[in-house]
C-alpha atoms as a PDB file:
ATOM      1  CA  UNK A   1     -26.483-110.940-129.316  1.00  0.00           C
ATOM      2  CA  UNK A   2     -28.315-108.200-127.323  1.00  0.00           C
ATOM      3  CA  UNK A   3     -28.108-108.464-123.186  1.00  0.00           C
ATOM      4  CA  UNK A   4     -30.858-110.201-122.434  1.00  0.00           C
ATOM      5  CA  UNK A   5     -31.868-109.372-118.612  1.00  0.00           C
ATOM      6  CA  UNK A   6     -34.229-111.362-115.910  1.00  0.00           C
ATOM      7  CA  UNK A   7     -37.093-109.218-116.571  1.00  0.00           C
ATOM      8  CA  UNK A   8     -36.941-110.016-120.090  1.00  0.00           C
ATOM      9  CA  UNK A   9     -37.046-114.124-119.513  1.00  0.00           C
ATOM     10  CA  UNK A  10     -39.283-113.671-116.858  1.00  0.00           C
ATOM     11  CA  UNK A  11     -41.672-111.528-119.387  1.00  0.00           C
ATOM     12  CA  UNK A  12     -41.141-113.974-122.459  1.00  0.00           C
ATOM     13  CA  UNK A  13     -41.896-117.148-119.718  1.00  0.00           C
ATOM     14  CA  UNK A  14     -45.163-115.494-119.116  1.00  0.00           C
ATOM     15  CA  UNK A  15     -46.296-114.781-122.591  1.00  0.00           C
ATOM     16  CA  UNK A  16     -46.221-118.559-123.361  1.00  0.00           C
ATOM     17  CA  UNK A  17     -48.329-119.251-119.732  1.00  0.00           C
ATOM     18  CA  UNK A  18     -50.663-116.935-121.260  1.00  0.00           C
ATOM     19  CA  UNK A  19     -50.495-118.258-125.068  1.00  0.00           C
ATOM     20  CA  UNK A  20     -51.311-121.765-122.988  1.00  0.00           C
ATOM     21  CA  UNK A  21     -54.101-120.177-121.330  1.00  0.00           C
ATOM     22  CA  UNK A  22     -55.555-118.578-124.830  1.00  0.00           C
ATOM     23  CA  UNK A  23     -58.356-121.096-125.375  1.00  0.00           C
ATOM     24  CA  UNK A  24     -59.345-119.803-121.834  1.00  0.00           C
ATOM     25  CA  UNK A  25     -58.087-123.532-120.379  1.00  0.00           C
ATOM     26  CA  UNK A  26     -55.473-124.812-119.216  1.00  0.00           C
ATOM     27  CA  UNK A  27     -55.991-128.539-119.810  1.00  0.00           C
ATOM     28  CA  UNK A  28     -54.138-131.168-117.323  1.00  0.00           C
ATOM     29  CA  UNK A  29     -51.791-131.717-120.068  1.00  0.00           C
ATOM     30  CA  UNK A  30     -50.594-128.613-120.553  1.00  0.00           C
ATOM     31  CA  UNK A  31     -50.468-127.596-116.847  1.00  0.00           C
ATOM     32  CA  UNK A  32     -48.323-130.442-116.596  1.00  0.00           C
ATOM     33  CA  UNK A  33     -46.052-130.066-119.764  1.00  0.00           C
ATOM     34  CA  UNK A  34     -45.360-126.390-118.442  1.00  0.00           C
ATOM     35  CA  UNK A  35     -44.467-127.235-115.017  1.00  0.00           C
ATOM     36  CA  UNK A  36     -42.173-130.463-115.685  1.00  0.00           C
ATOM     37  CA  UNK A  37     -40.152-127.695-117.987  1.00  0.00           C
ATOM     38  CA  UNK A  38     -39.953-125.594-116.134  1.00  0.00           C
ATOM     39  CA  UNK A  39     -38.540-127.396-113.623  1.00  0.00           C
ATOM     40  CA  UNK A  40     -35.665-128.907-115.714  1.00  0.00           C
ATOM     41  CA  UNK A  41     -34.498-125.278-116.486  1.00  0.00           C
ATOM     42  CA  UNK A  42     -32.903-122.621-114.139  1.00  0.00           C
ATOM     43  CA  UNK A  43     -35.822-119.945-113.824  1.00  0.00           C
ATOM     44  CA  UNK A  44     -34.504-116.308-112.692  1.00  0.00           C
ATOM     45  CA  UNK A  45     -33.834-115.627-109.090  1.00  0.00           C
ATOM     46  CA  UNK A  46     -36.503-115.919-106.772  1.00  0.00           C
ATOM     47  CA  UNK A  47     -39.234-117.042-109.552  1.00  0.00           C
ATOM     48  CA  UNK A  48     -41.167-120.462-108.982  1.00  0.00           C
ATOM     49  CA  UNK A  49     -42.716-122.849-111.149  1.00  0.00           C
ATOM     50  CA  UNK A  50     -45.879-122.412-108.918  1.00  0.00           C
ATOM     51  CA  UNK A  51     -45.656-118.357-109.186  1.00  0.00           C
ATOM     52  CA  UNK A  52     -45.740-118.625-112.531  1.00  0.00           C
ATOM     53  CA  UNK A  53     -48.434-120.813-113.379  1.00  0.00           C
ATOM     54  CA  UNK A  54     -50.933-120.194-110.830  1.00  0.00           C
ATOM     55  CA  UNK A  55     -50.351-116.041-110.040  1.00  0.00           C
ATOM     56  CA  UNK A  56     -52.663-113.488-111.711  1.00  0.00           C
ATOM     57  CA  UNK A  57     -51.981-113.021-115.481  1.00  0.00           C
ATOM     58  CA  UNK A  58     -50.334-109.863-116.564  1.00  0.00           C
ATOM     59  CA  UNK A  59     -51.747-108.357-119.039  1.00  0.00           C
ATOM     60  CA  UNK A  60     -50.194-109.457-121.902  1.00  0.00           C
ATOM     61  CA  UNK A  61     -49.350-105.266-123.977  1.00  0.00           C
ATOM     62  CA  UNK A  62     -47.414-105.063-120.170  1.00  0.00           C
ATOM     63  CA  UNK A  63     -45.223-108.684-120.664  1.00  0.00           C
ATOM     64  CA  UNK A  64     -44.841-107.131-124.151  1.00  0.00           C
ATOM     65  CA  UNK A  65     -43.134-104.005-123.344  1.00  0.00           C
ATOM     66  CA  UNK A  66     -40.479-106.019-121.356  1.00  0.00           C
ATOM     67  CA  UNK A  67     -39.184-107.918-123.998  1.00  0.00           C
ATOM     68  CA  UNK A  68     -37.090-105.015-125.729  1.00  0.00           C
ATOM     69  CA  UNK A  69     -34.061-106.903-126.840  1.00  0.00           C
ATOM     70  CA  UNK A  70     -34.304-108.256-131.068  1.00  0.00           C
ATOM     71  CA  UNK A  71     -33.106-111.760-129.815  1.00  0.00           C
ATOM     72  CA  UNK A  72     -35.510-111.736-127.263  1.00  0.00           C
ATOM     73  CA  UNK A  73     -38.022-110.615-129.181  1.00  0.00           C
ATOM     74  CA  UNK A  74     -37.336-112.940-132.303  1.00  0.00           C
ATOM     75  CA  UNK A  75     -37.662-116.158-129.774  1.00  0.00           C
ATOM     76  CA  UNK A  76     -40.765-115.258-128.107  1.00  0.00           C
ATOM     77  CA  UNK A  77     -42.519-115.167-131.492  1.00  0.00           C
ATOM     78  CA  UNK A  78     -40.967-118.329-132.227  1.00  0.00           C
ATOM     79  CA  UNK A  79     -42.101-120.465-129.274  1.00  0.00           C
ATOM     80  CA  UNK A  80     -45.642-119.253-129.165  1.00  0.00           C
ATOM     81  CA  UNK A  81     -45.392-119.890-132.593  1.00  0.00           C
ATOM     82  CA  UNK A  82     -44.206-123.286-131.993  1.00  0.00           C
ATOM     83  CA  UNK A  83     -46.857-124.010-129.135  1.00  0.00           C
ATOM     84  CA  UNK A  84     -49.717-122.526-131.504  1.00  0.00           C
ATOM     85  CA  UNK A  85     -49.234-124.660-134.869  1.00  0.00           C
ATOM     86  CA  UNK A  86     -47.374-127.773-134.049  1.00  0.00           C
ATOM     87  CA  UNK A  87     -50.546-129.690-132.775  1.00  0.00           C
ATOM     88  CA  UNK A  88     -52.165-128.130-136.071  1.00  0.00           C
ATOM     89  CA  UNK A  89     -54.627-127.040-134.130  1.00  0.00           C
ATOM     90  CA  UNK A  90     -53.899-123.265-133.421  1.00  0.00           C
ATOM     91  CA  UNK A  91     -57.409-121.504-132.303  1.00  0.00           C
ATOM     92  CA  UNK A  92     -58.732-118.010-133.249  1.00  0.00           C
ATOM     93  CA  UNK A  93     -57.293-116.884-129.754  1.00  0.00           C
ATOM     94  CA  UNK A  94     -54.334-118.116-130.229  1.00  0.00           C
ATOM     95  CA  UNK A  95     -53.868-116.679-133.627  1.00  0.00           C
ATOM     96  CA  UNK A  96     -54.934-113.244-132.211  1.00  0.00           C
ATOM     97  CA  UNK A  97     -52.476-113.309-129.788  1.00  0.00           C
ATOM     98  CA  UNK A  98     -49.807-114.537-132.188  1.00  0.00           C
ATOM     99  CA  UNK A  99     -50.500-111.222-134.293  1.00  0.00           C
ATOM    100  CA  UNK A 100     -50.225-109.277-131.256  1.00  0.00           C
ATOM    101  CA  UNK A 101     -47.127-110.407-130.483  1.00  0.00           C
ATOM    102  CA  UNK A 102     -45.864-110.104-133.827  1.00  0.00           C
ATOM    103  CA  UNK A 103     -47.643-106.624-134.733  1.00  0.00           C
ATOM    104  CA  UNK A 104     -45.832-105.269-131.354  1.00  0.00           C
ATOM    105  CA  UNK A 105     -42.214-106.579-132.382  1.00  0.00           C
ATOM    106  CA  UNK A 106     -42.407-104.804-135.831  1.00  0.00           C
ATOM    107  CA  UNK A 107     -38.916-102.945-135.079  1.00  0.00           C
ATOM    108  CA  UNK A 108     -37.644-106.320-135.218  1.00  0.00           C
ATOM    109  CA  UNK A 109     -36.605-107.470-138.388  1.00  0.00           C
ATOM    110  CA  UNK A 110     -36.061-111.001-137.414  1.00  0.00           C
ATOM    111  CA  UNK A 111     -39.322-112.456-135.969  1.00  0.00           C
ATOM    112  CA  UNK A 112     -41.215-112.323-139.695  1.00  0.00           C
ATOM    113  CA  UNK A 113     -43.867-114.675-140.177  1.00  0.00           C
ATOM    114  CA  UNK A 114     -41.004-117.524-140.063  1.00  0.00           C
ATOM    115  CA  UNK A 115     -41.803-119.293-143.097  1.00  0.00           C
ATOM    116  CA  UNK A 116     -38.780-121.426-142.673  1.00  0.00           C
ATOM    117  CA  UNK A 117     -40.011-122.179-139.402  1.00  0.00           C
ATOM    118  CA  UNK A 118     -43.330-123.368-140.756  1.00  0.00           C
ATOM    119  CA  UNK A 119     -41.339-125.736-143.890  1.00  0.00           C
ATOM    120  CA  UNK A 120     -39.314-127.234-141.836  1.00  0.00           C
ATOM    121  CA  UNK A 121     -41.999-128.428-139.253  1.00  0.00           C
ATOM    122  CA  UNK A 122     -44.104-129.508-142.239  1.00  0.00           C
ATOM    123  CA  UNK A 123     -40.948-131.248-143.834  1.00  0.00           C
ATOM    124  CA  UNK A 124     -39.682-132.759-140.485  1.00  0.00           C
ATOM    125  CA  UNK A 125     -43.681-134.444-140.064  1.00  0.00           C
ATOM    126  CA  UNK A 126     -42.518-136.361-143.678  1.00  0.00           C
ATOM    127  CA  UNK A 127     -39.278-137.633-142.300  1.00  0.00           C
ATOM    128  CA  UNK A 128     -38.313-140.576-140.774  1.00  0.00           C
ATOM    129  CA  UNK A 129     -35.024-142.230-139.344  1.00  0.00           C
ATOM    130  CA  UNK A 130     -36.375-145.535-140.349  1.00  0.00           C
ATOM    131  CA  UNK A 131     -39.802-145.938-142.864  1.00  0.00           C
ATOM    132  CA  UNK A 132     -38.581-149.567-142.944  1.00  0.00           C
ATOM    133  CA  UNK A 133     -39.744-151.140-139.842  1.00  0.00           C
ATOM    134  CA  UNK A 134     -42.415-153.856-139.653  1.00  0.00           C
ATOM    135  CA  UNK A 135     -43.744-155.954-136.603  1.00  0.00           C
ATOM    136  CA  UNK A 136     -41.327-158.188-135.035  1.00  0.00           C
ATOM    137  CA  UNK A 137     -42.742-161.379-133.605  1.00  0.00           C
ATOM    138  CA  UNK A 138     -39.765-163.121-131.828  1.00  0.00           C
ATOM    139  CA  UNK A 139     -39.901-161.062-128.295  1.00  0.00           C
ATOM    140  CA  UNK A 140     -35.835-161.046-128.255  1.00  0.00           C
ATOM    141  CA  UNK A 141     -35.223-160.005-131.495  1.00  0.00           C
ATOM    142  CA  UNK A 142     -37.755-157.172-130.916  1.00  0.00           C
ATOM    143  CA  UNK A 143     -36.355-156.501-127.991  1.00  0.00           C
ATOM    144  CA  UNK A 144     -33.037-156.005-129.137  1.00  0.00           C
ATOM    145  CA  UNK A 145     -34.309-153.557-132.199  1.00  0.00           C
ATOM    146  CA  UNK A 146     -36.228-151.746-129.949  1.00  0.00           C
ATOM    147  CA  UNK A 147     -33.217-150.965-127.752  1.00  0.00           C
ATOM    148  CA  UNK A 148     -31.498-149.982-130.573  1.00  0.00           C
ATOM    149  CA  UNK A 149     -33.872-147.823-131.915  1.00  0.00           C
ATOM    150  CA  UNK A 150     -33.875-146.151-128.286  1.00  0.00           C
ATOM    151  CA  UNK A 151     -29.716-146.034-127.990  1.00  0.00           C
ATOM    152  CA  UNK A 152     -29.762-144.431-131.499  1.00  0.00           C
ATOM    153  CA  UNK A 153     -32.071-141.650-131.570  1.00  0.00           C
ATOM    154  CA  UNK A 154     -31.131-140.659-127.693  1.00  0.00           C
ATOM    155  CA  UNK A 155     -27.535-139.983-128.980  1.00  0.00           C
ATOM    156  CA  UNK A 156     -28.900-138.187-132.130  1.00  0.00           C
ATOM    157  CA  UNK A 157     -30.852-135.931-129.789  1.00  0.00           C
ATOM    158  CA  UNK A 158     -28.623-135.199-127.430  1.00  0.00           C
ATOM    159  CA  UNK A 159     -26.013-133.990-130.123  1.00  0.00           C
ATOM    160  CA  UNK A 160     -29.095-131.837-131.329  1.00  0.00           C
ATOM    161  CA  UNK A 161     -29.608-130.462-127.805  1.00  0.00           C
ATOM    162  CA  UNK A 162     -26.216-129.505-127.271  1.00  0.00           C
ATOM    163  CA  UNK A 163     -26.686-126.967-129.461  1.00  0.00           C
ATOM    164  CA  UNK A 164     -28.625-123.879-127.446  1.00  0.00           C
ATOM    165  CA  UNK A 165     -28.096-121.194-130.531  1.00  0.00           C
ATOM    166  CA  UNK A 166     -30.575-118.417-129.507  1.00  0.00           C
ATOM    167  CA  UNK A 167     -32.671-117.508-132.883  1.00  0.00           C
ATOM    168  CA  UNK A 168     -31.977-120.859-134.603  1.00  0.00           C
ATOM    169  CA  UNK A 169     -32.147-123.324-131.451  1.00  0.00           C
ATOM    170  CA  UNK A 170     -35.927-123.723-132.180  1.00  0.00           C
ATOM    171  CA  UNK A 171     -35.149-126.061-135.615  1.00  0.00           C
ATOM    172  CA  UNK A 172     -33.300-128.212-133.337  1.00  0.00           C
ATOM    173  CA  UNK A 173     -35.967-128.771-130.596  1.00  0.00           C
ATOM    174  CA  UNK A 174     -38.895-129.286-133.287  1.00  0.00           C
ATOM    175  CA  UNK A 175     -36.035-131.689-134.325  1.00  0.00           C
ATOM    176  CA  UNK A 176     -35.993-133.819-131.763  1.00  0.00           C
ATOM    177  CA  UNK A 177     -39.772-133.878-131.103  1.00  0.00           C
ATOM    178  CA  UNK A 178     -40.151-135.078-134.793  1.00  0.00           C
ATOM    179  CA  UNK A 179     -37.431-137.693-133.930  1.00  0.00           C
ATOM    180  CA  UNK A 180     -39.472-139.163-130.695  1.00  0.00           C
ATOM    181  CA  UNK A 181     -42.532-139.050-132.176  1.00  0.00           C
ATOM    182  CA  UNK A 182     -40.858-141.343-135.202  1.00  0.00           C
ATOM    183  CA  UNK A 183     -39.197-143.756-132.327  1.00  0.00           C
ATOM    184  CA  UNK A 184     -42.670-144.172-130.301  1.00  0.00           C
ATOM    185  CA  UNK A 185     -44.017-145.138-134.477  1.00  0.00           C
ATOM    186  CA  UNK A 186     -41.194-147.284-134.874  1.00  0.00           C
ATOM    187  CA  UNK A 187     -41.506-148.928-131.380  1.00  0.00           C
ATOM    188  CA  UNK A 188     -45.396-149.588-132.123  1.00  0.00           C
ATOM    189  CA  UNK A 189     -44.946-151.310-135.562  1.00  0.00           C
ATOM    190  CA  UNK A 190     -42.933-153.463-133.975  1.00  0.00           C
ATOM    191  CA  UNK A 191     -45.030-154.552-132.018  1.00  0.00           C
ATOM    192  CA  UNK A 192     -47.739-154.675-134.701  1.00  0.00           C
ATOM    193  CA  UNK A 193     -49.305-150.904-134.754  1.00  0.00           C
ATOM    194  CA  UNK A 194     -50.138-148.923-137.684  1.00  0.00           C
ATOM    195  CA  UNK A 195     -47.219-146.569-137.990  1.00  0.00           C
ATOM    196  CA  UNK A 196     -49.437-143.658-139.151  1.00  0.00           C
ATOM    197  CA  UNK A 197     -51.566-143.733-136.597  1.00  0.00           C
ATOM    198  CA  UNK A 198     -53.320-140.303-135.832  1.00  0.00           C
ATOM    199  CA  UNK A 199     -54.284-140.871-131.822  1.00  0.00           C
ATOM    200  CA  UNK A 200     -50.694-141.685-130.976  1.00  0.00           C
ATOM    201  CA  UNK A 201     -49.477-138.290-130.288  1.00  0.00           C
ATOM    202  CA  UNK A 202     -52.842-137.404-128.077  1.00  0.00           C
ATOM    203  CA  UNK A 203     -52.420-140.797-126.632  1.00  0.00           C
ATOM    204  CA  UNK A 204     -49.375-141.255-125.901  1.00  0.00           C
ATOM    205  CA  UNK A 205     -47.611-137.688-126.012  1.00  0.00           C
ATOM    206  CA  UNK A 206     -50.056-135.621-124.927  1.00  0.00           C
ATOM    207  CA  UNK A 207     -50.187-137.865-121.390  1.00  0.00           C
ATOM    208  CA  UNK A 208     -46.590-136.929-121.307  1.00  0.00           C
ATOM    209  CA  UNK A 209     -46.795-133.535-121.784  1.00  0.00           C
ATOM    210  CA  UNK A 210     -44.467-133.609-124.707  1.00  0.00           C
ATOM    211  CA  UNK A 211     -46.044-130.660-126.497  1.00  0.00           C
ATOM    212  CA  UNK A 212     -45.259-127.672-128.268  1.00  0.00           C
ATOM    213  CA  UNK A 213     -45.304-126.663-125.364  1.00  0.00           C
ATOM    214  CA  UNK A 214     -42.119-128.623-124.276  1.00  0.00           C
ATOM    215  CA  UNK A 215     -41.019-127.037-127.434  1.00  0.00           C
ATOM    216  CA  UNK A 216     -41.681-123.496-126.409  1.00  0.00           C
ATOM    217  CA  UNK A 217     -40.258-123.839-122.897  1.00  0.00           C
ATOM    218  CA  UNK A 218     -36.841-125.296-124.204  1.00  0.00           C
ATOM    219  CA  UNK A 219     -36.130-122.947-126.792  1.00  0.00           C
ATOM    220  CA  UNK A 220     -36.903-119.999-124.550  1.00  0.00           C
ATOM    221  CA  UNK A 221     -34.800-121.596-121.738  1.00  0.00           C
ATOM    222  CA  UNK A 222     -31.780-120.520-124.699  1.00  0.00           C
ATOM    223  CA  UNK A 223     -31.893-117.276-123.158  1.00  0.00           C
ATOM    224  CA  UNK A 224     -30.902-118.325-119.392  1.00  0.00           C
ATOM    225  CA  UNK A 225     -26.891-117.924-119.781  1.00  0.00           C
ATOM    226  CA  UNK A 226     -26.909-121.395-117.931  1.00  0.00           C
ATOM    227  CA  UNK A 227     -28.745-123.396-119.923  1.00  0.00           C
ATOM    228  CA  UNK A 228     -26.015-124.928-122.378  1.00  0.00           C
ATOM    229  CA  UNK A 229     -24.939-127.725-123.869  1.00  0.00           C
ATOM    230  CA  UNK A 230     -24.816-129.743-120.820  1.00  0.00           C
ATOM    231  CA  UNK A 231     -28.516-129.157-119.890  1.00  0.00           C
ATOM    232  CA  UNK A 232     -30.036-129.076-123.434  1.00  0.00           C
ATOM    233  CA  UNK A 233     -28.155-132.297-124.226  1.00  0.00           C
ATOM    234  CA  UNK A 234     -29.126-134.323-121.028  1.00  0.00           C
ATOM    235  CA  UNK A 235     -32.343-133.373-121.354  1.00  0.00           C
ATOM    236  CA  UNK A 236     -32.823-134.459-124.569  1.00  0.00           C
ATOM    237  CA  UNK A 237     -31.081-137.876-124.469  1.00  0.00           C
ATOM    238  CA  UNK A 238     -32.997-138.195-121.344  1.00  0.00           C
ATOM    239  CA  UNK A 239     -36.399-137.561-122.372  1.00  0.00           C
ATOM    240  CA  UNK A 240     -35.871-139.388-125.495  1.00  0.00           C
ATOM    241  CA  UNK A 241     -34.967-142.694-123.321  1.00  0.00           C
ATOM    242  CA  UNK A 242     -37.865-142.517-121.318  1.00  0.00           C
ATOM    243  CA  UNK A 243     -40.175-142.122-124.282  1.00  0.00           C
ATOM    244  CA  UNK A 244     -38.696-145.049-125.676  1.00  0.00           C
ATOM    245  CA  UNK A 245     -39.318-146.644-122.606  1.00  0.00           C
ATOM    246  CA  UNK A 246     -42.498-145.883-121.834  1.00  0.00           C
ATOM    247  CA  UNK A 247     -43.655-146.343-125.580  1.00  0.00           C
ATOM    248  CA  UNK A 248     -42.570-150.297-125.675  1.00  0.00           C
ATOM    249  CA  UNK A 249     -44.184-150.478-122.509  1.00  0.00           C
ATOM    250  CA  UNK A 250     -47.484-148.965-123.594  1.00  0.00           C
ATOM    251  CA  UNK A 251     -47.869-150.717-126.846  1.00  0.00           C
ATOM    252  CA  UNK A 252     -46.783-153.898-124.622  1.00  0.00           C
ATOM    253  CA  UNK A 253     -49.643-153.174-122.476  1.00  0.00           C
ATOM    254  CA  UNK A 254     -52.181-153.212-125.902  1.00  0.00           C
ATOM    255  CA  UNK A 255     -51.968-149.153-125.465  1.00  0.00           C
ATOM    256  CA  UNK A 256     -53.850-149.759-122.057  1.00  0.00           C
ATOM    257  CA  UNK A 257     -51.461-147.677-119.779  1.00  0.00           C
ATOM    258  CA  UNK A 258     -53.809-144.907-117.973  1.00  0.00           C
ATOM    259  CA  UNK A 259     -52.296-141.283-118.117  1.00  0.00           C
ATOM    260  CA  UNK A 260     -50.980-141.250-114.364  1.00  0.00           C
ATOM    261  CA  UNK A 261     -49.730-144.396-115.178  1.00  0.00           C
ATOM    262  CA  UNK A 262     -47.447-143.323-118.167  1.00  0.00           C
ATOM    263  CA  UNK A 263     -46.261-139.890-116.517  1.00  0.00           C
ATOM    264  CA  UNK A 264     -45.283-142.221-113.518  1.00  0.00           C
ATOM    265  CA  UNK A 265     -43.215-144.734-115.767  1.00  0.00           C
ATOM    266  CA  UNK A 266     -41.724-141.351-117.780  1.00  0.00           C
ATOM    267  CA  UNK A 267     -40.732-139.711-114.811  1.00  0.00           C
ATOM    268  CA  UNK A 268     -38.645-142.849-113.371  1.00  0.00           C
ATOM    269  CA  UNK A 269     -37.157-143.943-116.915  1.00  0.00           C
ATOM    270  CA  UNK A 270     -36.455-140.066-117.250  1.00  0.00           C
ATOM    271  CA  UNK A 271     -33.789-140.270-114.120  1.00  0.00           C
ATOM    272  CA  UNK A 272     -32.211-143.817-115.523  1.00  0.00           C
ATOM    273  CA  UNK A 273     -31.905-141.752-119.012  1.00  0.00           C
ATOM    274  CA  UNK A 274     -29.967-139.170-116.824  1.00  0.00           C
ATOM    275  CA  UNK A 275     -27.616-141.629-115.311  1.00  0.00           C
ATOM    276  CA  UNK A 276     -27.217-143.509-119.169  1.00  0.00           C
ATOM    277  CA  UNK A 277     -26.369-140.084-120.568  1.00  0.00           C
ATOM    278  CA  UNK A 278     -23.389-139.670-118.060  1.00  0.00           C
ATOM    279  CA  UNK A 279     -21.895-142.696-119.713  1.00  0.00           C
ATOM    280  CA  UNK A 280     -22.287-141.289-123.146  1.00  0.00           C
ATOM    281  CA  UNK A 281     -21.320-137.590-122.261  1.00  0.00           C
ATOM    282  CA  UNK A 282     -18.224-137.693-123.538  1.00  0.00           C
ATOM    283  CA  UNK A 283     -18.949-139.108-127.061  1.00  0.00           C
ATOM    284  CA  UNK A 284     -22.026-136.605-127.514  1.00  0.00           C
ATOM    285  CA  UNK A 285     -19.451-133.603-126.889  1.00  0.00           C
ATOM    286  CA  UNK A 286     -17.148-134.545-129.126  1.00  0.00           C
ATOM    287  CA  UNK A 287     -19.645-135.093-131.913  1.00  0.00           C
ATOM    288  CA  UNK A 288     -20.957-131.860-131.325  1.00  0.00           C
ATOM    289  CA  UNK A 289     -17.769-130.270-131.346  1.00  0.00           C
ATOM    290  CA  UNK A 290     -16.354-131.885-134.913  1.00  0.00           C
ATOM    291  CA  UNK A 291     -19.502-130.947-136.581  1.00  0.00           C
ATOM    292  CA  UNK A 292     -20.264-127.417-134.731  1.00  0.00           C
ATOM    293  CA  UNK A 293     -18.002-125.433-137.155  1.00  0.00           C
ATOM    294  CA  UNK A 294     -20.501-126.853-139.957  1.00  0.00           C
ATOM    295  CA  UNK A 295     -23.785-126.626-137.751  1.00  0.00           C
ATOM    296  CA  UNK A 296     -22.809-123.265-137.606  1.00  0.00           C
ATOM    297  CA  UNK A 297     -22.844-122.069-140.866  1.00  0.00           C
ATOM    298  CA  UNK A 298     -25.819-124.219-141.713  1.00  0.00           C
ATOM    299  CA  UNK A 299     -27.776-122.094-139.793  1.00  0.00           C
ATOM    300  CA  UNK A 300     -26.044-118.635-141.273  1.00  0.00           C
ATOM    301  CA  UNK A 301     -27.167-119.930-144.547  1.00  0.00           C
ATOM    302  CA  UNK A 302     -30.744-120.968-143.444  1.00  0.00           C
ATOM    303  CA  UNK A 303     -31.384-117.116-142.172  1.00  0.00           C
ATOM    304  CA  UNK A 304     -29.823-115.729-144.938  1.00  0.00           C
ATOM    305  CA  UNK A 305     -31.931-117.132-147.037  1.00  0.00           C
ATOM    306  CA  UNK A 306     -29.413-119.010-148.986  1.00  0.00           C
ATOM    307  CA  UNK A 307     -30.414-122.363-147.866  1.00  0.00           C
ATOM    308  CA  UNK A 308     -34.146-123.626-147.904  1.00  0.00           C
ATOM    309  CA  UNK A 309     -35.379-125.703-145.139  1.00  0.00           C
ATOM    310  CA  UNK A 310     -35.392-128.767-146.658  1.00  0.00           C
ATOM    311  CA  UNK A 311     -31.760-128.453-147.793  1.00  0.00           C
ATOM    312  CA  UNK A 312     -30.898-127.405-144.470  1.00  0.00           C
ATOM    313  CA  UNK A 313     -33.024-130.536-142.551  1.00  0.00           C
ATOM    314  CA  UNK A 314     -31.041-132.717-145.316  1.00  0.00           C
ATOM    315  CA  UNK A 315     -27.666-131.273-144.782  1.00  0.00           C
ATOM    316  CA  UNK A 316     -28.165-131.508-140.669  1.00  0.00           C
ATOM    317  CA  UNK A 317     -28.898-134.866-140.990  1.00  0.00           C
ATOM    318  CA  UNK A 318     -26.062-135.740-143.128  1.00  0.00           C
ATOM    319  CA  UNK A 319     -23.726-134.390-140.125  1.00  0.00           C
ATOM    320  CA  UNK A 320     -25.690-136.250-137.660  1.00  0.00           C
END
């Protein structure tokens, strides 16, 4: 992997703050999705979550002509990829600014109009860890499945976040947003909710500020040498738990919780997810490191070209 220096992540941070600011807004959401991530990761010396949201924008042919390094390159184009399409609502200034970015990287070979990136988001919205669930009318019973359904998923996530592989990390993050977004599902048709319903991510995730561009922020974070397993796997078990949380409390409520209201309940389940994840630690690492050999050349296959994305969702799974 090419040396990838502070300049470089402090360039690629900024061309998603501008890729936010596209539309010419930055909605509440967003603002707030940027800054929480930012805050979990360790940003180069001396840089703040408030310089970089709120300081005059570069413009963005100067952020481009930082990022000089392939791997660099190649993951820049992925998250603002990522933060573009995964609402499936990418806007014409969006789009132009995704062909700049990709029309200035030509030299790279790797950053491509990532058509495996695009199946496997498209395959990962028809999954499901469990299509099975229906509403559960005895409160202890669905109280018990629900905390189930939380336990499980947090420790498939976290095994998935332990794995910050620059150029391939991205699958696993889009991973584990597919994989809340199923538990908040499963958690409201328990409780008696249509599984499929459309509002749930604006409702419930968008309040939250888990985004694309959550998405984009992680899998750029790859490229700070200290954010590793540790990080990407607390942060993802955590998250995950207060989701959970937060979801059986909302559909509890009749889907009545207010925004502030929900970011104040995710923010306090977030730090009990932290300290539950310090019990589990130990398990997580050693799942990651009996299947990593495998994980490994899963991905070599997938960006070879040998292995299609669905095959390579299926076979990830399988480990899991």
């Amino acid at each position: 992997m090419s040396a990838v220096n502070q300049q470089e992540v402090l360039a690629s941070f900024k061309v998603l703050v501008s890729m936010a600011k596209a539309d010419g807004k930055l909605l509440e959401e967003e603002f707030a999705s940027l800054a929480d991530t930012f805050e979990e990761i360790h940003l180069p010396e001396g840089v703040t979550v408030d310089r970089l949201l709120n300081e005059d924008d570069e413009p963005i042919d100067a952020l481009l002509s930082q990022i000089t390094s392939e791997i660099a390159q190649e993951m820049v184009y992925q998250s603002a990829y990522a933060m573009a399409n995964i609402d499936g609502e990418c806007s014409e200034e969006e789009k132009e600014l995704l062909n700049k970015i990709g029309t200035t990287f030509t030299s790279s070979k790797l950053w491509g109009k990532q058509e495996w990136l695009e199946t496997l988001e498209r395959r990962a919205r028809r999954s499901s860890i469990s299509e099975q669930v229906s509403q559960i009318d005895d409160p202890e019973r669905r109280a018990i499945e629900v905390d189930n359904a939380i336990t499980d998923a947090c420790f498939l996530n976290a095994v998935l976040g332990a794995f910050p592989l620059p150029g391939i990390a991205i699958a696993f993050d889009m991973l584990i947003y597919w994989n809340q977004l199923d538990l908040a599902q499963t958690i409201g048709q328990s409780w008696g909710y249509d599984r499929d319903n459309e509002n749930l991510r604006k409702a419930l995730f968008g309040s939250l500020g888990l985004t694309g561009t959550r998405i984009a922020v992680s899998n750029l974070a790859k490229l700070v040498p200290v954010f590793g397993m540790v990080v990407g796997a607390t942060t993802a078990f955590a998250s995950t738990w207060a989701l959970g949380k937060v979801a059986n409390e909302y559909f509890a409520s009749g889907g009545e919780m207010d925004a502030f209201s929900l970011r104040q309940a995710f923010k306090q389940a977030k730090k009990e997810g932290e300290a539950v994840y310090k019990t589990k630690a130990d398990e997580i690492a050693e799942k990651k490191q009996a299947i990593e050999p495998q994980v490994q050349l899963l991905s070599e296959e997938l960006k070879a070209g040998s292995l299609t994305p669905e095959e390579y969702q299926a076979k990830l799974k399988e480990l899991l």
